[in-house]
PDB file of N, CA and C in Angstrom:
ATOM      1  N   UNK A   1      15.022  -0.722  -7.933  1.00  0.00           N
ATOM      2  CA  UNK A   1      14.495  -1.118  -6.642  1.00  0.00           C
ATOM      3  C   UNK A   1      14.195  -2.613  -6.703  1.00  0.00           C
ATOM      4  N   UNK A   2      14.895  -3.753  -5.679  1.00  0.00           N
ATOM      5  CA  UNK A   2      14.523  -4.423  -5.661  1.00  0.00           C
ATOM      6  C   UNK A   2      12.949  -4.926  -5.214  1.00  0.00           C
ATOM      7  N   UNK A   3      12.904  -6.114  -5.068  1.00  0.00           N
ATOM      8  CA  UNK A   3      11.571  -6.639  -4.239  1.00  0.00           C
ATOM      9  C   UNK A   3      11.238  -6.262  -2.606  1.00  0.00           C
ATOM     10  N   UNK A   4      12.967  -6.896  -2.095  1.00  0.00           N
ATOM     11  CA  UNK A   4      13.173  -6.534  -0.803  1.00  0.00           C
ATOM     12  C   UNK A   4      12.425  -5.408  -0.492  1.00  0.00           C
ATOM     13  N   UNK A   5      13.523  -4.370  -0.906  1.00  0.00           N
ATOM     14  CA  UNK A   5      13.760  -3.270  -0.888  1.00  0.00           C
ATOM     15  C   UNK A   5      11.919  -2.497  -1.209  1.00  0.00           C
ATOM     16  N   UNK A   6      11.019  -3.010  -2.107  1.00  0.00           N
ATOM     17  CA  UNK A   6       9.773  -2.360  -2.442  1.00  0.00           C
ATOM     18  C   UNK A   6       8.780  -2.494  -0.843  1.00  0.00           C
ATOM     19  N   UNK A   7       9.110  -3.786  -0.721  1.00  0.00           N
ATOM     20  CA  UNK A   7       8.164  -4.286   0.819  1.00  0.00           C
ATOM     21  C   UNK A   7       8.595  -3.264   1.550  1.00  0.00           C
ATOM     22  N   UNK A   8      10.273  -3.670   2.051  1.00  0.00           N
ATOM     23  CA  UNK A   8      10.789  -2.628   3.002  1.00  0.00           C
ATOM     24  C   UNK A   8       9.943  -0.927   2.968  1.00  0.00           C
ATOM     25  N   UNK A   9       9.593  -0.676   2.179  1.00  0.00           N
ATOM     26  CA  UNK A   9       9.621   0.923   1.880  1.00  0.00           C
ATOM     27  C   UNK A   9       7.997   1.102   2.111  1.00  0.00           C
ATOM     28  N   UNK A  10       7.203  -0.331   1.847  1.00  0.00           N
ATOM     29  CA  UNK A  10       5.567  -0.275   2.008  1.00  0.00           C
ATOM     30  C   UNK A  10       5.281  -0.390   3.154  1.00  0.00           C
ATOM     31  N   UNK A  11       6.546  -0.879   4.031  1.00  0.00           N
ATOM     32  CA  UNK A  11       6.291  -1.299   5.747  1.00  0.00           C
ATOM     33  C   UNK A  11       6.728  -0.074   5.965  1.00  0.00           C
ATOM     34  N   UNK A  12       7.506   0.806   5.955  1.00  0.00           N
ATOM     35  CA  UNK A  12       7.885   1.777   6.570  1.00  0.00           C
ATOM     36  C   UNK A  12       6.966   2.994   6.066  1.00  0.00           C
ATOM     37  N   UNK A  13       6.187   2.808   4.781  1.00  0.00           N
ATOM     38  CA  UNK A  13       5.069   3.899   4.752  1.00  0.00           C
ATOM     39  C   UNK A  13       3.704   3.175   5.460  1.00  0.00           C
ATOM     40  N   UNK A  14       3.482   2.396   6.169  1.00  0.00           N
ATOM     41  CA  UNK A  14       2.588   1.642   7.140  1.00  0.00           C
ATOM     42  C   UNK A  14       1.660   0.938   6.662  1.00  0.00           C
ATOM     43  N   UNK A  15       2.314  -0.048   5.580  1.00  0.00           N
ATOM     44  CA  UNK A  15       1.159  -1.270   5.442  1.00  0.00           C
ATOM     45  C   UNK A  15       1.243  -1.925   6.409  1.00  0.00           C
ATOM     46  N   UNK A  16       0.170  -2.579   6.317  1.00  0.00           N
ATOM     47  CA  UNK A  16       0.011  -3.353   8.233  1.00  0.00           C
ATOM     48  C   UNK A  16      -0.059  -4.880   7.960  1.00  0.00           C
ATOM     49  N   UNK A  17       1.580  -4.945   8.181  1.00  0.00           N
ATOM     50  CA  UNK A  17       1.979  -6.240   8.326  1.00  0.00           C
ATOM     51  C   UNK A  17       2.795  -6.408   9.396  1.00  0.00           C
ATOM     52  N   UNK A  18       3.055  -8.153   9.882  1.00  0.00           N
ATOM     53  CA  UNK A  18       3.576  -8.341  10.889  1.00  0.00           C
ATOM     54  C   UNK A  18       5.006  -8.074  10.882  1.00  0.00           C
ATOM     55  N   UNK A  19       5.978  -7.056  10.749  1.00  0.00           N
ATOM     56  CA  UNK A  19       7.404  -7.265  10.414  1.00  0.00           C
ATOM     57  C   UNK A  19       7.658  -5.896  10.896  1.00  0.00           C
ATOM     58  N   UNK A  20       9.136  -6.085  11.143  1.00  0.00           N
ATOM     59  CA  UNK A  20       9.941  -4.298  11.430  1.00  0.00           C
ATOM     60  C   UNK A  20       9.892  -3.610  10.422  1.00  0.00           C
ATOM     61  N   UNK A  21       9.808  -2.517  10.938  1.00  0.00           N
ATOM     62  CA  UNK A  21      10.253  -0.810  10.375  1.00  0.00           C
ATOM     63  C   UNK A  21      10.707  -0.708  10.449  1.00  0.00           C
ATOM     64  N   UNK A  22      11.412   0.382   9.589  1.00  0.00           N
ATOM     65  CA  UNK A  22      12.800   0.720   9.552  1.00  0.00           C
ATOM     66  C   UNK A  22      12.964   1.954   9.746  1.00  0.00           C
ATOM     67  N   UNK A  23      13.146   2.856  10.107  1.00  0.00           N
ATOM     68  CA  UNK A  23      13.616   4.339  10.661  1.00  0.00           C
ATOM     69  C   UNK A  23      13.303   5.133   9.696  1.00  0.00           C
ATOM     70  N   UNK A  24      13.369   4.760   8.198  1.00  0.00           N
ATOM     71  CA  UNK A  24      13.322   5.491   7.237  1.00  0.00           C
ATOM     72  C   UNK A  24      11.379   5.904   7.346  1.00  0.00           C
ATOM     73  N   UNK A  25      11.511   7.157   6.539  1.00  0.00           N
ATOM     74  CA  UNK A  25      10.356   7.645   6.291  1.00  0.00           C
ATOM     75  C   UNK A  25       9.950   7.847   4.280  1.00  0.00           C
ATOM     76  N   UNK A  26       9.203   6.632   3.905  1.00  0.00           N
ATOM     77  CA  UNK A  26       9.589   7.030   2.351  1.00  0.00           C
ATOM     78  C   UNK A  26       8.375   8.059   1.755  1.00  0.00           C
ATOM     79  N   UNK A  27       9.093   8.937   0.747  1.00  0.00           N
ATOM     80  CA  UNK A  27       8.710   9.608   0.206  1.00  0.00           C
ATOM     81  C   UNK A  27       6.985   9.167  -0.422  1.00  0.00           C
ATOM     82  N   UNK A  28       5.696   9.846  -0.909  1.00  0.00           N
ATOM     83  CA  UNK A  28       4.684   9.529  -1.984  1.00  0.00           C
ATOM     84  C   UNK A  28       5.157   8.667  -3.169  1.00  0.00           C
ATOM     85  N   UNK A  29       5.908   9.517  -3.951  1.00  0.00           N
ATOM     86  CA  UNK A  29       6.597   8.727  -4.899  1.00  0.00           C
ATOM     87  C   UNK A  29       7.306   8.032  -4.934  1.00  0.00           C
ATOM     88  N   UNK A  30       8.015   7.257  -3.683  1.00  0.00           N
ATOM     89  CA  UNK A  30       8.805   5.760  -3.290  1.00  0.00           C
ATOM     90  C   UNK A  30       7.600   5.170  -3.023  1.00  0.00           C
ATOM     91  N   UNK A  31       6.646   5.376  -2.364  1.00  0.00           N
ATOM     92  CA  UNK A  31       5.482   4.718  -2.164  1.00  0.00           C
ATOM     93  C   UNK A  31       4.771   3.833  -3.685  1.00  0.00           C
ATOM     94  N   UNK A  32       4.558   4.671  -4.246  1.00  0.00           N
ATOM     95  CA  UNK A  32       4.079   4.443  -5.614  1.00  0.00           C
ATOM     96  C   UNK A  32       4.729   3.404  -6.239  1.00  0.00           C
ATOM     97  N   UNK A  33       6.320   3.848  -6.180  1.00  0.00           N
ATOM     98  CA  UNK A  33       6.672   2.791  -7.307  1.00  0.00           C
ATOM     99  C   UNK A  33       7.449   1.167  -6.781  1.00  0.00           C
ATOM    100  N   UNK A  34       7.000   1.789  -4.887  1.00  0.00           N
ATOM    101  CA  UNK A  34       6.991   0.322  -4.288  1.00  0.00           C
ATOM    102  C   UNK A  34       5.793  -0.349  -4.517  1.00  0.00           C
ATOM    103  N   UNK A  35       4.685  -0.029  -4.917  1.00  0.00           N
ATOM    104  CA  UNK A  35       3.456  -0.573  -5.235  1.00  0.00           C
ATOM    105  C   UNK A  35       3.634  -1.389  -6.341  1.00  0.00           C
ATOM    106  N   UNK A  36       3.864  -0.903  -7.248  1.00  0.00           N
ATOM    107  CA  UNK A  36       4.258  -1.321  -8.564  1.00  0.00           C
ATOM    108  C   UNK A  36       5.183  -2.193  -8.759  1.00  0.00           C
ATOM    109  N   UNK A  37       6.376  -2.811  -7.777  1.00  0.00           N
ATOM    110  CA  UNK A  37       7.088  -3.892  -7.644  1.00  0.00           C
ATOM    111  C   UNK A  37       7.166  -4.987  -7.256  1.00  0.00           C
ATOM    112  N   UNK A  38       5.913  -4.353  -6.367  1.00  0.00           N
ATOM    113  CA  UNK A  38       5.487  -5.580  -5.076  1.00  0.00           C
ATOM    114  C   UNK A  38       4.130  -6.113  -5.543  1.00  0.00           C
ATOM    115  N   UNK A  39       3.277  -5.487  -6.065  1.00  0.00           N
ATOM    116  CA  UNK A  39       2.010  -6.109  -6.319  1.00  0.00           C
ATOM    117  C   UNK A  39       2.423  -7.083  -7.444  1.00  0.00           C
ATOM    118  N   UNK A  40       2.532  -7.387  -8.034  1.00  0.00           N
ATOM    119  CA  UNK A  40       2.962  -8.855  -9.035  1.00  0.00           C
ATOM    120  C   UNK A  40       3.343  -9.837  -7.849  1.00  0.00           C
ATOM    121  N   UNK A  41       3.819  -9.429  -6.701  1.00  0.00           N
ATOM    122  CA  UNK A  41       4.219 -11.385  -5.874  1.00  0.00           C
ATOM    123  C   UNK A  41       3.263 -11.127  -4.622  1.00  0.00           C
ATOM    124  N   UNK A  42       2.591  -9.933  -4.643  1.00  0.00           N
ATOM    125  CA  UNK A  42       1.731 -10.516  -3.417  1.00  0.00           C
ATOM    126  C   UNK A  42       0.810 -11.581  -3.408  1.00  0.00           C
ATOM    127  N   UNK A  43       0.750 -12.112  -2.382  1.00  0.00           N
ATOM    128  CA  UNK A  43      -0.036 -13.066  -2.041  1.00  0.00           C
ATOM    129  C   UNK A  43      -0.782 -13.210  -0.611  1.00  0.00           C
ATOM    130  N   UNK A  44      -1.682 -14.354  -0.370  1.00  0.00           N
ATOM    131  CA  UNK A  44      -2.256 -14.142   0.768  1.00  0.00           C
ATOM    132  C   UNK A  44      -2.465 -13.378   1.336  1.00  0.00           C
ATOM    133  N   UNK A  45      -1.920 -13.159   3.081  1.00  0.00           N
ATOM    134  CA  UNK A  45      -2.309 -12.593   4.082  1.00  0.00           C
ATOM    135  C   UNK A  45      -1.266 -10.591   3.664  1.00  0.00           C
ATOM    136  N   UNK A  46      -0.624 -10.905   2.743  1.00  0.00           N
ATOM    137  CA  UNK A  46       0.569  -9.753   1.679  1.00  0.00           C
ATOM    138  C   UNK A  46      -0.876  -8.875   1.306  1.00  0.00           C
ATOM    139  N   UNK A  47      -1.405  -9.724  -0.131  1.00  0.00           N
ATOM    140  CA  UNK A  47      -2.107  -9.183  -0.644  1.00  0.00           C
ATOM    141  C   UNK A  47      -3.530  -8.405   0.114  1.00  0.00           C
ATOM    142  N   UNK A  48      -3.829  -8.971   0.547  1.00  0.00           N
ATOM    143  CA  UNK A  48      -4.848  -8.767   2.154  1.00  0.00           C
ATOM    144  C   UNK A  48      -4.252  -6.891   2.427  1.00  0.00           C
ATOM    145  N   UNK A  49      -3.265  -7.269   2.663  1.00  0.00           N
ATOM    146  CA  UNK A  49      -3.164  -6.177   3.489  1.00  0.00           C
ATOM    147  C   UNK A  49      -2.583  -4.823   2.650  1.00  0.00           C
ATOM    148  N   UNK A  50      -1.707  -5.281   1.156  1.00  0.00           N
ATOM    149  CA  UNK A  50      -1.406  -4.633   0.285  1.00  0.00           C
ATOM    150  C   UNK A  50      -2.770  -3.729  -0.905  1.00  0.00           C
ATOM    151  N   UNK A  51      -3.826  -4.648  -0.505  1.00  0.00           N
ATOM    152  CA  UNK A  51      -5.064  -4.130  -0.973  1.00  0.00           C
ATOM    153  C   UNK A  51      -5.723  -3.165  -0.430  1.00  0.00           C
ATOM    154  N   UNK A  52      -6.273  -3.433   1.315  1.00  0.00           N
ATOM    155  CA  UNK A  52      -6.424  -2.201   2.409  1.00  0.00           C
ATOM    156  C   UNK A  52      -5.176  -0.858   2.457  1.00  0.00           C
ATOM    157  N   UNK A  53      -4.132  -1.088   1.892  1.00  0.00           N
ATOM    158  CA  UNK A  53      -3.170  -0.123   2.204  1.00  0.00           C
ATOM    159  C   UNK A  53      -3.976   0.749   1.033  1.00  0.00           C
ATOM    160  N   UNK A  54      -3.558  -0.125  -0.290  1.00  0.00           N
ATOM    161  CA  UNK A  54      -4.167   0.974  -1.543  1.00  0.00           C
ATOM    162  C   UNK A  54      -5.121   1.982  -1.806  1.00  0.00           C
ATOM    163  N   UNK A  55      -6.647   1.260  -1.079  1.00  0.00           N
ATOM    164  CA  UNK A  55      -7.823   1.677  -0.758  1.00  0.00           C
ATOM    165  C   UNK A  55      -7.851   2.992   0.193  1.00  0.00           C
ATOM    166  N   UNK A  56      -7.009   3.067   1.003  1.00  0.00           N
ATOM    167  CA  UNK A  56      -6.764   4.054   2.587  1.00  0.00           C
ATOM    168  C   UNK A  56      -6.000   5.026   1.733  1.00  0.00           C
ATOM    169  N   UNK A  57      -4.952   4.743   1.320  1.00  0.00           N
ATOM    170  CA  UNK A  57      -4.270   5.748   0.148  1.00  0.00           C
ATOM    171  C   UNK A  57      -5.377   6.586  -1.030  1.00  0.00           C
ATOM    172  N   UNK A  58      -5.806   5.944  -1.508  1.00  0.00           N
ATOM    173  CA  UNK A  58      -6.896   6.392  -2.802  1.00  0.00           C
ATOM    174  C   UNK A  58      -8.379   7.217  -1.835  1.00  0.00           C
ATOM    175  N   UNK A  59      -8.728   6.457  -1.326  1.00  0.00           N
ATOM    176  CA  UNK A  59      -9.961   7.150  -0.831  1.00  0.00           C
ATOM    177  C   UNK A  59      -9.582   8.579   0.001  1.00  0.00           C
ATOM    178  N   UNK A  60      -8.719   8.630   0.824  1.00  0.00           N
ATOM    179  CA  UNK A  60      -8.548   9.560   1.740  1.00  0.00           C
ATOM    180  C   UNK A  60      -7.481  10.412   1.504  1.00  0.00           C
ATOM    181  N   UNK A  61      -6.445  10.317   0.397  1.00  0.00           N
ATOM    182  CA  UNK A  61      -6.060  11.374  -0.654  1.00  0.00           C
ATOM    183  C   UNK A  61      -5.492  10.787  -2.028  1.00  0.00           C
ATOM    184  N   UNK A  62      -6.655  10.653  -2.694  1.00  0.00           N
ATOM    185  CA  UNK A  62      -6.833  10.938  -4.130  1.00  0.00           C
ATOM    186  C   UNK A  62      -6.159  11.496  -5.116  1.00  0.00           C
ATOM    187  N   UNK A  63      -5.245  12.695  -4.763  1.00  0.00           N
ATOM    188  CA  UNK A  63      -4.890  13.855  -5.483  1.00  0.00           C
ATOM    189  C   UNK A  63      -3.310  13.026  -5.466  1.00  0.00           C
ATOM    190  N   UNK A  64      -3.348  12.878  -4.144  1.00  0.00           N
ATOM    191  CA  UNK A  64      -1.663  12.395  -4.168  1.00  0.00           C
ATOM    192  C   UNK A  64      -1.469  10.796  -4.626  1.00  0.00           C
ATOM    193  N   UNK A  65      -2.279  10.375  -4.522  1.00  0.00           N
ATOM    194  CA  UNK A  65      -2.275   8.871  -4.967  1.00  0.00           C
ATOM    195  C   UNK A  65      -2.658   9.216  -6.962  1.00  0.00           C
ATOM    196  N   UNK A  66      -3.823   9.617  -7.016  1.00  0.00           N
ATOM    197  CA  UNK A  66      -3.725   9.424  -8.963  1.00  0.00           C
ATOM    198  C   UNK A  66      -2.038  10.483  -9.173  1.00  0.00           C
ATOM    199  N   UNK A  67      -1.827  11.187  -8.321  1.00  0.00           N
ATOM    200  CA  UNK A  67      -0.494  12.230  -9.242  1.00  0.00           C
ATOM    201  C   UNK A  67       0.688  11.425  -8.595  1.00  0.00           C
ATOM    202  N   UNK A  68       0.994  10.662  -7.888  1.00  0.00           N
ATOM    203  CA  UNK A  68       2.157   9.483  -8.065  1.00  0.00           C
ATOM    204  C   UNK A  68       2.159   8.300  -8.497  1.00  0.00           C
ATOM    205  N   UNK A  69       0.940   7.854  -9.200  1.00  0.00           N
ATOM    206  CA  UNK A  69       0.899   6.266  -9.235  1.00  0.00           C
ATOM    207  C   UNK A  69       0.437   6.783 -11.151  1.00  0.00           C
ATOM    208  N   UNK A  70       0.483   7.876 -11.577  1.00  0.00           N
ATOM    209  CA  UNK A  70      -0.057   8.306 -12.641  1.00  0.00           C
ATOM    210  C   UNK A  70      -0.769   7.388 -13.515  1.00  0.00           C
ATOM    211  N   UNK A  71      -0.621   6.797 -14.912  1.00  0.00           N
ATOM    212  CA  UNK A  71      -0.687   5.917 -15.591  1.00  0.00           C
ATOM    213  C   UNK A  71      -1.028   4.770 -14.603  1.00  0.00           C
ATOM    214  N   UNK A  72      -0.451   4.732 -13.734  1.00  0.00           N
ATOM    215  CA  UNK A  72      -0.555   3.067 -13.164  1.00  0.00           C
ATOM    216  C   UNK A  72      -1.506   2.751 -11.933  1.00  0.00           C
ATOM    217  N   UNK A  73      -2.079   4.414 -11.886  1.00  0.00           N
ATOM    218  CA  UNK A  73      -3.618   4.464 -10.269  1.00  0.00           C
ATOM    219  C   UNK A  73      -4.382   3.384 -11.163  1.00  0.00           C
ATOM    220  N   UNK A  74      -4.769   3.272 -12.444  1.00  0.00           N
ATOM    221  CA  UNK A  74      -6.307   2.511 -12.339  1.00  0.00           C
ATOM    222  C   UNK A  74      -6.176   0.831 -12.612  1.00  0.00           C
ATOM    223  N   UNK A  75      -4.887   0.459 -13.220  1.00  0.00           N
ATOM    224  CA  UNK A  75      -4.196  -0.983 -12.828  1.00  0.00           C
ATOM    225  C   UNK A  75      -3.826  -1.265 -10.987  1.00  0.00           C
ATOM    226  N   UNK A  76      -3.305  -0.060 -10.297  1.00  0.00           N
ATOM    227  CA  UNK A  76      -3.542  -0.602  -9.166  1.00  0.00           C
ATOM    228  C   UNK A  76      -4.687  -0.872  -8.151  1.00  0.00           C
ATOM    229  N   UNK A  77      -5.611   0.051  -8.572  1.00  0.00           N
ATOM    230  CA  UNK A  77      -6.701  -0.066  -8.223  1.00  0.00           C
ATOM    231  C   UNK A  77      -7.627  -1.296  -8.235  1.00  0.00           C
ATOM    232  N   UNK A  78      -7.508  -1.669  -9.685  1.00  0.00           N
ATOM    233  CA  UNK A  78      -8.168  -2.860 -10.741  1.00  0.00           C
ATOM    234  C   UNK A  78      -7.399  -4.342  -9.064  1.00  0.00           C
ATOM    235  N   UNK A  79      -6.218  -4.031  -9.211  1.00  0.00           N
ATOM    236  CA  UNK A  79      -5.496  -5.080  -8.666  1.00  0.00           C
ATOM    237  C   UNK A  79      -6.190  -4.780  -7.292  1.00  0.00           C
ATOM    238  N   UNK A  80      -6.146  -4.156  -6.283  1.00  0.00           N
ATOM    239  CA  UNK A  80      -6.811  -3.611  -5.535  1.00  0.00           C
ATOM    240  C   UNK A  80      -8.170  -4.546  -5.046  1.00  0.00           C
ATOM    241  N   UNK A  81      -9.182  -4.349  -6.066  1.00  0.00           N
ATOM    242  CA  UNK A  81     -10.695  -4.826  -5.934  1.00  0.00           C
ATOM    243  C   UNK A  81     -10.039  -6.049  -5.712  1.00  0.00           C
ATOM    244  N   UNK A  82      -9.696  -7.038  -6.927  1.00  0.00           N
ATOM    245  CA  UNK A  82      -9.284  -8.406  -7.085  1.00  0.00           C
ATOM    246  C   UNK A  82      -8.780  -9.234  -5.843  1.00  0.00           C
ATOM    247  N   UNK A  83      -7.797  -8.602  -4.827  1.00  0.00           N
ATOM    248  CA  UNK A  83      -7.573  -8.967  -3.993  1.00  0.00           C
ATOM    249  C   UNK A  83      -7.874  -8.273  -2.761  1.00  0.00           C
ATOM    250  N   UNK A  84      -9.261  -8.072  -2.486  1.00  0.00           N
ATOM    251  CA  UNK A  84      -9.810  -7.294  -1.057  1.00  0.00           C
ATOM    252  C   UNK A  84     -10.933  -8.184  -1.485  1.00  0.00           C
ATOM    253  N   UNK A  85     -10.964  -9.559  -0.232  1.00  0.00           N
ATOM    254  CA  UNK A  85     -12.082 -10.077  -0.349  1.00  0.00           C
ATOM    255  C   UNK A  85     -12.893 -10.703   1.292  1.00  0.00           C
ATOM    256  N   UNK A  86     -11.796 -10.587   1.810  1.00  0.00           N
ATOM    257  CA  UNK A  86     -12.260 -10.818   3.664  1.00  0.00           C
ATOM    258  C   UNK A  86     -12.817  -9.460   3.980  1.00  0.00           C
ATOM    259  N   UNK A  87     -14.189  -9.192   4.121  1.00  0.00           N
ATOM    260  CA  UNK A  87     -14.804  -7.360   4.824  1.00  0.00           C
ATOM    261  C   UNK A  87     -14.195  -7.150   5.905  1.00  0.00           C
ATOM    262  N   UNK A  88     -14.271  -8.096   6.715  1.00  0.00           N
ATOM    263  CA  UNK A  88     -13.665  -8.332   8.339  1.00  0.00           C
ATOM    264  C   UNK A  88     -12.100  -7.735   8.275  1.00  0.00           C
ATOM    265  N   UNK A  89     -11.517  -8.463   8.154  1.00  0.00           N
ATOM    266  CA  UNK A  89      -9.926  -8.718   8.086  1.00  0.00           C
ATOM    267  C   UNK A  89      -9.446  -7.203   6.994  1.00  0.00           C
ATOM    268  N   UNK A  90     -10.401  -6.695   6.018  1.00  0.00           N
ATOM    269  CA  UNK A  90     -10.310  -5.102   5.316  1.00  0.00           C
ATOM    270  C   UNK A  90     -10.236  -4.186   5.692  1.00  0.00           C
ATOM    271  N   UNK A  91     -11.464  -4.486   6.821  1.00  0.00           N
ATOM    272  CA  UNK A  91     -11.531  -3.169   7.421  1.00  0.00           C
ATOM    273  C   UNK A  91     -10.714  -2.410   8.654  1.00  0.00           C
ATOM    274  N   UNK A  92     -10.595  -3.823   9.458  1.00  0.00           N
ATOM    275  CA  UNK A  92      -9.361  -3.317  10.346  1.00  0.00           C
ATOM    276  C   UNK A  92      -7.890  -3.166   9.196  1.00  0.00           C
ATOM    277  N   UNK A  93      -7.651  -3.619   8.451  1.00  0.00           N
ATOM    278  CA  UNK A  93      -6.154  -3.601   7.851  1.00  0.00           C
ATOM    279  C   UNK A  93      -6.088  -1.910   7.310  1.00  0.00           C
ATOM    280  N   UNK A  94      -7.535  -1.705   6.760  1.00  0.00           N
ATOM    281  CA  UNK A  94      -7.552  -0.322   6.128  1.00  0.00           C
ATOM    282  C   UNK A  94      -7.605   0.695   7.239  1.00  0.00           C
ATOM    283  N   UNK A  95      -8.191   0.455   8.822  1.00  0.00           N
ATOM    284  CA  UNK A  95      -7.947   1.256   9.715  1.00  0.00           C
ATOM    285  C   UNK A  95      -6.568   1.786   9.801  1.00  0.00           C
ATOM    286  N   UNK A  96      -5.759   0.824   9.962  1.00  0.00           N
ATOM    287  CA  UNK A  96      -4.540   0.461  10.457  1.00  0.00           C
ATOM    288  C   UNK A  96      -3.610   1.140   9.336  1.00  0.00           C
ATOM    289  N   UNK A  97      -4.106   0.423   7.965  1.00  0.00           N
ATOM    290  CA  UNK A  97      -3.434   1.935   7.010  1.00  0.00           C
ATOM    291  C   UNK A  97      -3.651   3.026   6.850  1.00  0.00           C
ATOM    292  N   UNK A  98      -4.532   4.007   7.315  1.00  0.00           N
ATOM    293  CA  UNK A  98      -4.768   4.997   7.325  1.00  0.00           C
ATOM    294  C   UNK A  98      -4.559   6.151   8.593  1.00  0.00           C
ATOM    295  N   UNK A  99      -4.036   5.037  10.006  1.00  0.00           N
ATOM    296  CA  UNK A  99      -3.441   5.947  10.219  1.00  0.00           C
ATOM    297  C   UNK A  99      -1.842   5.843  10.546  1.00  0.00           C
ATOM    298  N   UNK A 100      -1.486   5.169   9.658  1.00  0.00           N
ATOM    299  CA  UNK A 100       0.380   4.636   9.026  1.00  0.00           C
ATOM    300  C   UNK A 100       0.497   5.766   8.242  1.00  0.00           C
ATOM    301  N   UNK A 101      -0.598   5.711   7.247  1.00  0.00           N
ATOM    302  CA  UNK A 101      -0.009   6.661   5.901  1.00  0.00           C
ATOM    303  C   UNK A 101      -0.327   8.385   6.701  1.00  0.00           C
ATOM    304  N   UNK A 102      -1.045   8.648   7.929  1.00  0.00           N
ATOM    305  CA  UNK A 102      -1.196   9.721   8.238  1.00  0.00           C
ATOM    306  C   UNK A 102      -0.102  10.680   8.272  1.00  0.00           C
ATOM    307  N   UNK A 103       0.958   9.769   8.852  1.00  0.00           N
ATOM    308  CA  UNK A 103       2.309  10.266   9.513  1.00  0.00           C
ATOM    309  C   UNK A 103       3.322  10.395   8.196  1.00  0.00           C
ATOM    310  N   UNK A 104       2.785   9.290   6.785  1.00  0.00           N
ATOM    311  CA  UNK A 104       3.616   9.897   5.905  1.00  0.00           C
ATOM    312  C   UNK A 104       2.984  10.638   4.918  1.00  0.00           C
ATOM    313  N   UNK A 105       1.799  10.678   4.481  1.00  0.00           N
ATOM    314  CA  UNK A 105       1.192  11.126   3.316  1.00  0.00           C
ATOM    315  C   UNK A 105       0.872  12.773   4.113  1.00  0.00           C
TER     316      UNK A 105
END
């Protein structure tokens, strides 16, 4: 999986960024290991919103987030805290992911 290709698959499981969707619907476990490709180049207003996605995932199902991200839930997590630092700008992004991931998780 490329880079492209990891974003592509985090927008279409509904991180809330400004860009198209794509028709596709990705799987938990495409989810996961788009996490894992993409978090090394996020940045800024990315990371912002790649952090609220994680948080909305983990808090509100747990079971499916530690059993696809296995080994790698408490490094993403870790990454997670590090970059969630606007409360404001969190909390709507984590609204906004939670009910993206409704329709796929």
């Amino acid at each position: 999986m490329g880079m492209v290709d990891a974003w592509q698959i985090l927008r279409d499981g509904g991180l809330p960024v400004a860009a198209p969707r794509s028709q596709s619907r990705p799987t938990p476990g495409e989810l996961a290991r788009a996490l894992c490709v993409a978090i090394p180049t996020a940045e800024g207003r990315a990371a912002d919103a790649l952090a609220a996605f994680i948080f909305a995932w983990h808090h509100h199902w747990p079971t499916t987030f530690a059993t696809e991200l296995g080994n790698d839930a408490a490094r993403v997590l870790d990454w997670a805290r590090l970059h969630s630092l606007d409360t404001g700008r969190y909390l709507k992004l984590r609204r906004i992911s939670l009910e993206n991931l409704a329709g796929v998780l």
